[in-house]
Protein backbone atom coordinates (compact mmCIF):
# COMPACT_ATOMS: atom_id res chain seq x y z
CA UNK A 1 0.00 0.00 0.00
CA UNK A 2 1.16 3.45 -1.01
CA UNK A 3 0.29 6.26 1.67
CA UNK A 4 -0.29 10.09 0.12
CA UNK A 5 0.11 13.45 2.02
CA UNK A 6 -0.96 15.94 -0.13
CA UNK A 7 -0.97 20.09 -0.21
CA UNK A 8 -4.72 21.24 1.50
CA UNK A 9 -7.01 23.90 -0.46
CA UNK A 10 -9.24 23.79 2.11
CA UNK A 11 -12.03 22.97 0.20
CA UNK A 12 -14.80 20.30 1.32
CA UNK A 13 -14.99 18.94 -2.56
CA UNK A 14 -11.44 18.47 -2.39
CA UNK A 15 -11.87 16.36 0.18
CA UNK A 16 -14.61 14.56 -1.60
CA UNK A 17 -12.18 13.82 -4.56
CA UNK A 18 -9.93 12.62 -2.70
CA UNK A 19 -12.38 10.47 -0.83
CA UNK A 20 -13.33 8.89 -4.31
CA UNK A 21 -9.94 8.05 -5.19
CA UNK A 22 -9.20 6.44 -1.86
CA UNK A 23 -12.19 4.19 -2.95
CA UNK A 24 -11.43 3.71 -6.56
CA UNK A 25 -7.71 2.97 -5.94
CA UNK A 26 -7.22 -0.63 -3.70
CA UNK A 27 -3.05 0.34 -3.60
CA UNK A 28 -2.76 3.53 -2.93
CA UNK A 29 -4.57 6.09 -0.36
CA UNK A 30 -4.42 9.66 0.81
CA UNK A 31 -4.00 9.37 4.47
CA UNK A 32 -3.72 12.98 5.37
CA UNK A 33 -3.57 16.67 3.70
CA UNK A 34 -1.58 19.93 5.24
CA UNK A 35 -1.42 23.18 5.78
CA UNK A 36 -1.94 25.97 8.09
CA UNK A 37 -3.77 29.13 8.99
CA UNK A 38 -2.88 32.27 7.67
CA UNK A 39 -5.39 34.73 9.21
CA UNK A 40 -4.04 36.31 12.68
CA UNK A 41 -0.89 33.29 12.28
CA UNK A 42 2.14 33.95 14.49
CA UNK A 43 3.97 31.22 13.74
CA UNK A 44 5.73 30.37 11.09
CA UNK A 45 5.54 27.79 8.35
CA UNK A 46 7.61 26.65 5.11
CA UNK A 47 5.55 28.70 2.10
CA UNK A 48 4.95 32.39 2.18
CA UNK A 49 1.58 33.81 3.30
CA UNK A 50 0.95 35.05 -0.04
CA UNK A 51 0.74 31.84 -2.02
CA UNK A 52 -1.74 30.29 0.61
CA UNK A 53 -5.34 30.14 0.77
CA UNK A 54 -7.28 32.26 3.57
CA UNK A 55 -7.74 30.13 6.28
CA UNK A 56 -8.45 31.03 9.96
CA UNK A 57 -9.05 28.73 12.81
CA UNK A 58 -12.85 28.75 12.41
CA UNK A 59 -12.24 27.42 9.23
CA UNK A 60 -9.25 25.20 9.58
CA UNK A 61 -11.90 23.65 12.22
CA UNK A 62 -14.59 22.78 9.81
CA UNK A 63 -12.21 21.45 7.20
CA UNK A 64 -10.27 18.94 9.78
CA UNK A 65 -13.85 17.81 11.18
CA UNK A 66 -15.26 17.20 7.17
CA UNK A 67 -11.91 15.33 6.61
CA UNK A 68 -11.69 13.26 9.11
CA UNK A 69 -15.61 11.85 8.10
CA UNK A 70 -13.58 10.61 5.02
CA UNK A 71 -11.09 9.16 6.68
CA UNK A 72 -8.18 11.46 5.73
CA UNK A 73 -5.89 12.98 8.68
CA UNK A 74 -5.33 16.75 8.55
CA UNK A 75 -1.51 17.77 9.89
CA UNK A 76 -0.47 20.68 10.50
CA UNK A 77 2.75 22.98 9.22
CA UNK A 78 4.73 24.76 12.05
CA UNK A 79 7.70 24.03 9.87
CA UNK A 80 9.43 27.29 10.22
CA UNK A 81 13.46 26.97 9.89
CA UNK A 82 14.28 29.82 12.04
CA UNK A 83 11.63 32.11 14.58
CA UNK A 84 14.17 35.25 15.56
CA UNK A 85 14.96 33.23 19.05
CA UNK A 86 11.60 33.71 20.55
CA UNK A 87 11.02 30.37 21.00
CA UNK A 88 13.82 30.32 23.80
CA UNK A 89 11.87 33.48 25.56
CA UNK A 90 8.81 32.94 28.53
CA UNK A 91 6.44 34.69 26.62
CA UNK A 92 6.41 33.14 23.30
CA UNK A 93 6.38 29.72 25.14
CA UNK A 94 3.16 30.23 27.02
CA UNK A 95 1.71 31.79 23.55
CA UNK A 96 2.87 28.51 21.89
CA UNK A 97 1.35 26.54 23.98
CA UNK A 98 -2.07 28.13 24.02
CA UNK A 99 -2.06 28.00 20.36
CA UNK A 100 -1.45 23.70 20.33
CA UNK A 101 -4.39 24.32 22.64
CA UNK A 102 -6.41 25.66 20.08
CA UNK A 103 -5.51 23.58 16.96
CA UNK A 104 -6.01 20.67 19.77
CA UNK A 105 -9.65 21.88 19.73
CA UNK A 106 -10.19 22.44 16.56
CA UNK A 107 -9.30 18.84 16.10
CA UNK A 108 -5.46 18.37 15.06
CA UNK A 109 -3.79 15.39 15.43
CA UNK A 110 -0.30 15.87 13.82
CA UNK A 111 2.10 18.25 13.18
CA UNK A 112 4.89 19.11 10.89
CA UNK A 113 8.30 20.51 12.53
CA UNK A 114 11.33 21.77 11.33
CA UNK A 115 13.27 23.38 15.02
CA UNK A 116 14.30 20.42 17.28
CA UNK A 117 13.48 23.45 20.16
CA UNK A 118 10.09 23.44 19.05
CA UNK A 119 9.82 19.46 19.04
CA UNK A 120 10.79 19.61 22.58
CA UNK A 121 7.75 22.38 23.35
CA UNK A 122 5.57 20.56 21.65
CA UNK A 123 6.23 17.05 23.78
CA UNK A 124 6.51 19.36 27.15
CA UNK A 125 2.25 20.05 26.53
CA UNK A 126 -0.36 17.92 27.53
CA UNK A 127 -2.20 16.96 24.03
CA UNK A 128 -0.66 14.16 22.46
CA UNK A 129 0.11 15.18 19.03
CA UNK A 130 2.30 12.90 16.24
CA UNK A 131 4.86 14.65 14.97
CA UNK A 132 6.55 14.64 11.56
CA UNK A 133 10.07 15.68 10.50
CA UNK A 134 10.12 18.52 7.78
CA UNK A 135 12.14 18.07 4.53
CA UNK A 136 13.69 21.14 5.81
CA UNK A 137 15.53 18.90 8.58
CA UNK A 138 17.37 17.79 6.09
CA UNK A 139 17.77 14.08 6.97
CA UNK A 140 20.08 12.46 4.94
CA UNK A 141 21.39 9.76 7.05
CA UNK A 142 20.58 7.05 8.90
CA UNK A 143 22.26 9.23 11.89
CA UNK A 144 19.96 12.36 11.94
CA UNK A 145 16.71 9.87 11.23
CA UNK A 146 17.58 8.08 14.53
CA UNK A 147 17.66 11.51 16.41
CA UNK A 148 14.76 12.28 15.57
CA UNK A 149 13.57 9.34 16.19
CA UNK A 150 14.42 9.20 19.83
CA UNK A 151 12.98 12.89 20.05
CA UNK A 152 9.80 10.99 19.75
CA UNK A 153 9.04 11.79 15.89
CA UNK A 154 6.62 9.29 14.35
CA UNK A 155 7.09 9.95 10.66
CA UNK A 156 10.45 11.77 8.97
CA UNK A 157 9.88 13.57 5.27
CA UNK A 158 13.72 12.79 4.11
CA UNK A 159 16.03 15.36 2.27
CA UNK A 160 15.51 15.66 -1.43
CA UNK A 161 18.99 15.51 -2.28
CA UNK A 162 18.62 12.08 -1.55
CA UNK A 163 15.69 11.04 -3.72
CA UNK A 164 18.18 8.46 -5.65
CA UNK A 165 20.57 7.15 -3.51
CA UNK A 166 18.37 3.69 -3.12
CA UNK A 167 21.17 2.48 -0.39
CA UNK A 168 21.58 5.50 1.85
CA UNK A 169 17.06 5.17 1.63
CA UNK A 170 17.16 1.76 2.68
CA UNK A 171 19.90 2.44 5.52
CA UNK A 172 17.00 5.17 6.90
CA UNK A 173 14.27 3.18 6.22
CA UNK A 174 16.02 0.13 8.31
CA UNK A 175 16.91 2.13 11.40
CA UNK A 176 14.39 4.51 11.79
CA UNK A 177 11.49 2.73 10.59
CA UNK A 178 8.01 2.33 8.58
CA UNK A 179 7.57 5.83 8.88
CA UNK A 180 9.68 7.36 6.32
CA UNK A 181 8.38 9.42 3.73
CA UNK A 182 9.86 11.00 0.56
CA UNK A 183 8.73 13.85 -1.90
CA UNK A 184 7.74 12.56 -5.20
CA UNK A 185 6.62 15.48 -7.27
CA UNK A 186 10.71 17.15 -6.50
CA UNK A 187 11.43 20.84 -8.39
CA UNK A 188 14.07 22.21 -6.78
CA UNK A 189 17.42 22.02 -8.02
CA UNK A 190 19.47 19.15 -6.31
CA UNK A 191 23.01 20.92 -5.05
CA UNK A 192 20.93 24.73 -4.79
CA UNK A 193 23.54 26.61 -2.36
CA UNK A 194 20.37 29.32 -1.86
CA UNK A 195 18.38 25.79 -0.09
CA UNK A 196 19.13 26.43 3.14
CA UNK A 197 18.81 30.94 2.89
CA UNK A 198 15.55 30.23 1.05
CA UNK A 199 14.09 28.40 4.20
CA UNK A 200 14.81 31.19 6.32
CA UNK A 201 13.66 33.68 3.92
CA UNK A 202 10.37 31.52 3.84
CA UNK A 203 9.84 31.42 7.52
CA UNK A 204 10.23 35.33 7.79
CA UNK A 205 7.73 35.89 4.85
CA UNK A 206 5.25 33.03 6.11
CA UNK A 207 3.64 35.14 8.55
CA UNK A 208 1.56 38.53 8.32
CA UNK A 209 2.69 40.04 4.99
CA UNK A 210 5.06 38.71 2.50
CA UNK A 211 8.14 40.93 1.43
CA UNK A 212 8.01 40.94 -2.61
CA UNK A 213 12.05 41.55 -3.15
CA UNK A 214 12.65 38.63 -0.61
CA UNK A 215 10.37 36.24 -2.06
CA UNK A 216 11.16 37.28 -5.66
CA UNK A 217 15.41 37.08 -5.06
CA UNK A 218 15.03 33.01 -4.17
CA UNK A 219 12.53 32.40 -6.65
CA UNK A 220 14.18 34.15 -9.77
CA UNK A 221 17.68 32.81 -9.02
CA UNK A 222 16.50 29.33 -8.45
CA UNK A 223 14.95 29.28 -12.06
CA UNK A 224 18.02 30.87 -13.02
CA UNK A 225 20.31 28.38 -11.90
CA UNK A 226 17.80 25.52 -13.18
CA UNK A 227 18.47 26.92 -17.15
CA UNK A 228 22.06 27.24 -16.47
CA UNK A 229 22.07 24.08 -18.16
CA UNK A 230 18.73 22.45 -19.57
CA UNK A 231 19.89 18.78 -18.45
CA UNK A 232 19.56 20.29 -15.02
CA UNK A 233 15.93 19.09 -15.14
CA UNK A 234 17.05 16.14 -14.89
CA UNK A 235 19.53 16.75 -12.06
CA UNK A 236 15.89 17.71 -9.85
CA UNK A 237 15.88 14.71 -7.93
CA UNK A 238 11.64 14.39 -8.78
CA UNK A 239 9.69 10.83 -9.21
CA UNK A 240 8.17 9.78 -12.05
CA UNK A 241 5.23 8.11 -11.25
CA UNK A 242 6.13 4.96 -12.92
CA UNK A 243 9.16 4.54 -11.04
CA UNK A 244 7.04 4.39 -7.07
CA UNK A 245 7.69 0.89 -7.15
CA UNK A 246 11.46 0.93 -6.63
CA UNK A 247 10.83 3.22 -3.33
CA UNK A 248 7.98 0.51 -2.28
CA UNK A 249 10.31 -2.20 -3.15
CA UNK A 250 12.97 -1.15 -0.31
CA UNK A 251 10.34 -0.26 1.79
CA UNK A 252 8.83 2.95 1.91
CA UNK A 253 5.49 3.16 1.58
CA UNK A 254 4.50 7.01 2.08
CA UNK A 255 4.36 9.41 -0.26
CA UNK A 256 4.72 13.43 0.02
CA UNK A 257 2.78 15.30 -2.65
CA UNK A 258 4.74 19.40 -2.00
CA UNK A 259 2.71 22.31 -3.87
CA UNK A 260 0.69 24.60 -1.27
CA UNK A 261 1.77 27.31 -3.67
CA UNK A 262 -0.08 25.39 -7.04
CA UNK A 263 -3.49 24.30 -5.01
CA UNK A 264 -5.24 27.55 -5.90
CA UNK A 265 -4.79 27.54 -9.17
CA UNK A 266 -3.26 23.94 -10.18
CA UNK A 267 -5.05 20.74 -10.19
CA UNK A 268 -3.74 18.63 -7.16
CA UNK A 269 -6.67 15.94 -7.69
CA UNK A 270 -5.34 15.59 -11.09
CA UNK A 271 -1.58 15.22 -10.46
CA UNK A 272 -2.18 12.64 -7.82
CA UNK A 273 -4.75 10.06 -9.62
CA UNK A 274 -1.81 10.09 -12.26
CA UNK A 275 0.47 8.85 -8.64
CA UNK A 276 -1.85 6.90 -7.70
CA UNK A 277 -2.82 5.04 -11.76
CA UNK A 278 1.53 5.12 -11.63
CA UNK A 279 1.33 5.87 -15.37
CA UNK A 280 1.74 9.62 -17.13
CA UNK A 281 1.77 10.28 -20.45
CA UNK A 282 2.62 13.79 -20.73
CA UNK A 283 4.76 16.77 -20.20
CA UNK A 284 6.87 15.85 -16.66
CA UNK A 285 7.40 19.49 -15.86
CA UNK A 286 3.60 20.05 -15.90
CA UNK A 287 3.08 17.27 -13.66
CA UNK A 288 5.43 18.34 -11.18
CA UNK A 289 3.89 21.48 -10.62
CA UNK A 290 0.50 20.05 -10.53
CA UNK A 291 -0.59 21.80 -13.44
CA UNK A 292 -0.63 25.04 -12.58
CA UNK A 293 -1.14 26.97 -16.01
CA UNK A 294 0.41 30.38 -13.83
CA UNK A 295 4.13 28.51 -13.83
CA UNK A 296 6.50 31.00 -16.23
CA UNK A 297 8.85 29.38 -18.28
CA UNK A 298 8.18 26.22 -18.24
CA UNK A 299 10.72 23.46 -20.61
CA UNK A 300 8.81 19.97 -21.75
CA UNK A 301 9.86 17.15 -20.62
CA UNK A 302 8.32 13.86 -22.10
CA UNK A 303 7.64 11.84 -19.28
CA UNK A 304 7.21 8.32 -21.33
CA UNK A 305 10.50 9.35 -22.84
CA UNK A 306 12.16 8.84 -19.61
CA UNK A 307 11.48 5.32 -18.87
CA UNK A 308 14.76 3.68 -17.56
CA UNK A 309 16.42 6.90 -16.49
CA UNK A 310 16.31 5.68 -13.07
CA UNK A 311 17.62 2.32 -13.12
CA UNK A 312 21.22 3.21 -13.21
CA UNK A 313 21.18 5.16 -9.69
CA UNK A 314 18.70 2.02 -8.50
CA UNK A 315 21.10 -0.68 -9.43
CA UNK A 316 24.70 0.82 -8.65
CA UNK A 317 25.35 2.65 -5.36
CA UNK A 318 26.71 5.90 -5.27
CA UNK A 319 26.36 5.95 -9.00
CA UNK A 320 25.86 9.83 -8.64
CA UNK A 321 28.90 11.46 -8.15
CA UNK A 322 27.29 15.19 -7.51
CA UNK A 323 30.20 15.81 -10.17
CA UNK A 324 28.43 17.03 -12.97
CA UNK A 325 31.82 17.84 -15.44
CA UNK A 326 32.79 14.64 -14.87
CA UNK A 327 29.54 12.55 -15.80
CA UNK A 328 27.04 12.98 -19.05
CA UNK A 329 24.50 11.04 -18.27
CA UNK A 330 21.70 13.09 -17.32
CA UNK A 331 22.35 15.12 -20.44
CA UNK A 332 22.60 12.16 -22.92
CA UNK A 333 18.79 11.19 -21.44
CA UNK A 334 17.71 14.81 -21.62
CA UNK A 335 18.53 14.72 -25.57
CA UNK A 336 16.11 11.72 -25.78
CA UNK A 337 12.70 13.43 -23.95
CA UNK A 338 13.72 17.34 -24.43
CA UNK A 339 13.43 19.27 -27.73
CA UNK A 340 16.79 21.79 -27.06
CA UNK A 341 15.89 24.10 -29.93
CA UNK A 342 12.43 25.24 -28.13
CA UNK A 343 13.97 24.43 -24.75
CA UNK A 344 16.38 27.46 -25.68
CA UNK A 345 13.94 29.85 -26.51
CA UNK A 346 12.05 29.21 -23.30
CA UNK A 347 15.11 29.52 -20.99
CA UNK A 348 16.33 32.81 -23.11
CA UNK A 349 13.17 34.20 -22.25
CA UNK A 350 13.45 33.45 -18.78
CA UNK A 351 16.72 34.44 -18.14
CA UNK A 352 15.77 37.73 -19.78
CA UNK A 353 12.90 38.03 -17.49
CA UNK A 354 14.45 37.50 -14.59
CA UNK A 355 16.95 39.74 -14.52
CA UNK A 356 15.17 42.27 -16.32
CA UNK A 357 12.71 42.36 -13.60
CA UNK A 358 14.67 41.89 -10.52
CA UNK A 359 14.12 44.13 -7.25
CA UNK A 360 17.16 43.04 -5.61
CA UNK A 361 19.37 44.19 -8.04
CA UNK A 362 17.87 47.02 -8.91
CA UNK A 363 18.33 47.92 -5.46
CA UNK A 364 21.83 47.50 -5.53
CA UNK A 365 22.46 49.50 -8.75
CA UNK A 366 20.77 52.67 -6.71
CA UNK A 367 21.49 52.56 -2.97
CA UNK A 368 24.13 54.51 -2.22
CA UNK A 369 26.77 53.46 0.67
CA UNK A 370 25.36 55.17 3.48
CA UNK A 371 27.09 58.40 4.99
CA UNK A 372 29.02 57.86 8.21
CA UNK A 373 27.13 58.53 11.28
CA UNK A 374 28.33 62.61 12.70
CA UNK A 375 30.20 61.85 16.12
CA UNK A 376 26.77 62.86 18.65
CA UNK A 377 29.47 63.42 21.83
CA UNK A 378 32.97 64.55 22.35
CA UNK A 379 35.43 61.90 24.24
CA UNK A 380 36.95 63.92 26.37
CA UNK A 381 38.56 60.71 28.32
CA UNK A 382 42.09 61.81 27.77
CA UNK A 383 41.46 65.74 28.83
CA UNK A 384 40.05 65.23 31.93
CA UNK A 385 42.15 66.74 35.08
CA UNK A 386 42.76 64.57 38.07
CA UNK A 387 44.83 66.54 39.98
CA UNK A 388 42.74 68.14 42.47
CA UNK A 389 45.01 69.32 44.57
């Protein structure tokens, strides 16, 4: 059996879709959808407030009570990477904990965490919530899935750097557990060095209103470095969904479904019946992004032409390298399912978008360096007198 957490819209027929395919589907099942509230939310999460539906606690109420009449689980995102130190402050402790009091009410029973602090606040309260391991814990080792493990997490989402490394999966999967769960529908650059800086930058725009230059400067240059080379689409460390099998075949069994950002206007329903059928005929890139028609610049990659791609990182370990100029196998595949002469056009156009229309360096190009600060008080340390006499 394949279990699927998938990005929540909110949305009662949603839920009712997903019911259906729970019943049409004997292998596969949505267990649980997630999200979190954005009106009056003081706590951070991993997607900006302004790519989220409207949701207050009223509401987030209703939806987990509907859900959980169709059998799916609702968990919730505190997966913040960073919350300024407040988390270590009295205050914000007590506040904390009167707001697991409230989703506790409204009928939460799990919770996605990134902060190993807030893991600990959460176990100090009273309601007995399961907890999950963000992707943005980066676990990617059999080490850091114990640790959590013994912090008393119940299900780990693992790095997606390591998507394809079958043996280090297996090592996790052996030590830590049934409970390990993997992102299938991957579009983020495998090696990204802005990974880590985007989380924060996420965490600080995830609450009240996002900042557009901050939001736009991970964005653009992630897309960016994506088109450096147009075989990086291959390097994104995604799963087809033909290819589930070798995942269930060393053991893991659940299934993350990422794209809070594509719900509103992308068709999550659609994307996941193709996981769940574990045949796509199509345009990967599409697929990935759940179909939102909004997504810029999008390159087409035929999914069907990809069959086998896989089996070389399945069969020998450590057959990725992360050496790119020493290795041309992701771009000897990409000639096979990508057409390079429209590809081109479609990353020219990006790469002239993006840094045509970039805040950040705009605001570089006209801030001046700042003038030194005028000296507000004379030292007059060394004039002072001390003889008194």
């Amino acid at each position: 059996m394949k279990y699927f957490s998938v990005p929540a819209d909110f949305s009662k027929q949603t839920i009712d879709k997903y019911a259906r395919l729970n019943e049409a589907y004997t292998g596969s099942k949505v267990v649980e959808t997630y999200g979190n509230i954005t009106v009056d939310n003081r706590w951070g999460s991993g997607r900006t407030v302004n790519l989220l539906p409207e949701v207050g606690l009223d509401k987030l109420a209703e939806y987990v009570s509907y859900s959980r009449e169709k059998n799916i689980d609702f968990n919730y995102t505190m997966n913040a990477s960073y919350m300024g130190n407040r988390e270590f402050e009295s205050q914000t402790i007590a506040a904390i904990k009167t707001f697991l009091g409230e989703l506790h009410e409204a009928g939460v029973g799990w919770l996605t965490v990134t902060m190993p602090s807030l893991i600990e606040l959460v176990r100090s309260v009273k309601y007995d919530f399961r907890l999950k391991a963000s992707a943005i814990c980066q676990v990617t080792n059999p080490d850091k899935a114990l640790a959590y493990k013994r912090m008393g997490v119940d299900r780990i989402v693992v790095d997606e750097s390591i998507n394809r490394d079958f043996k280090t999966l297996e090592r996790i999967r052996n030590c830590f557990g049934s409970g390990v769960e993997i992102i299938a529908n991957v579009i983020c650059y495998k090696n990204c060095i802005y990974r880590m800086f985007h989380y924060n930058q996420i965490s600080g725009d995830s609450i009240d209103q996002a900042n557009k230059t901050s939001c736009d400067f991970f964005v653009n240059r992630c897309v960016l470095q994506r088109y450096q080379n147009i075989s990086n689409l291959l390097r994104i460390n995604w799963i087809r969904p033909e290819d589930l099998h070798y995942y269930t075949g060393i053991g893991i069994n659940y299934f993350k479904l990422q794209g809070r950002q594509a719900v509103m206007r992308g068709d999550p329903v659609k994307a996941l019946e193709y996981y769940f059928k574990e045949d796509y005929d199509g345009d990967l890139m599409e697929l990935l992004d759940m179909f939102d028609p909004m997504t810029r610049f999008r390159v087409r990659m035929d999914n069907k032409e990809l069959t086998g791609f896989i089996d070389a990182f399945y069969r020998k370990e450590n057959f990725c390298k992360n050496d790119c100029t020493g290795c041309s196998y992701c771009e000897t595949f990409a000639k096979k399912c990508i057409d390079f002469k429209k590809a081109r056009e479609v990353v020219d156009m990006a790469k002239e978008f993006y840094c045509g229309y970039d805040d950040y360096r705009q605001m570089l190009q006209d801030t001046e360096p700042a003038k030194p600060v005028e000296k507000l008080f004379q030292d007059y340390s060394m004039n002072v007198n001390f003889d008194f006499e």
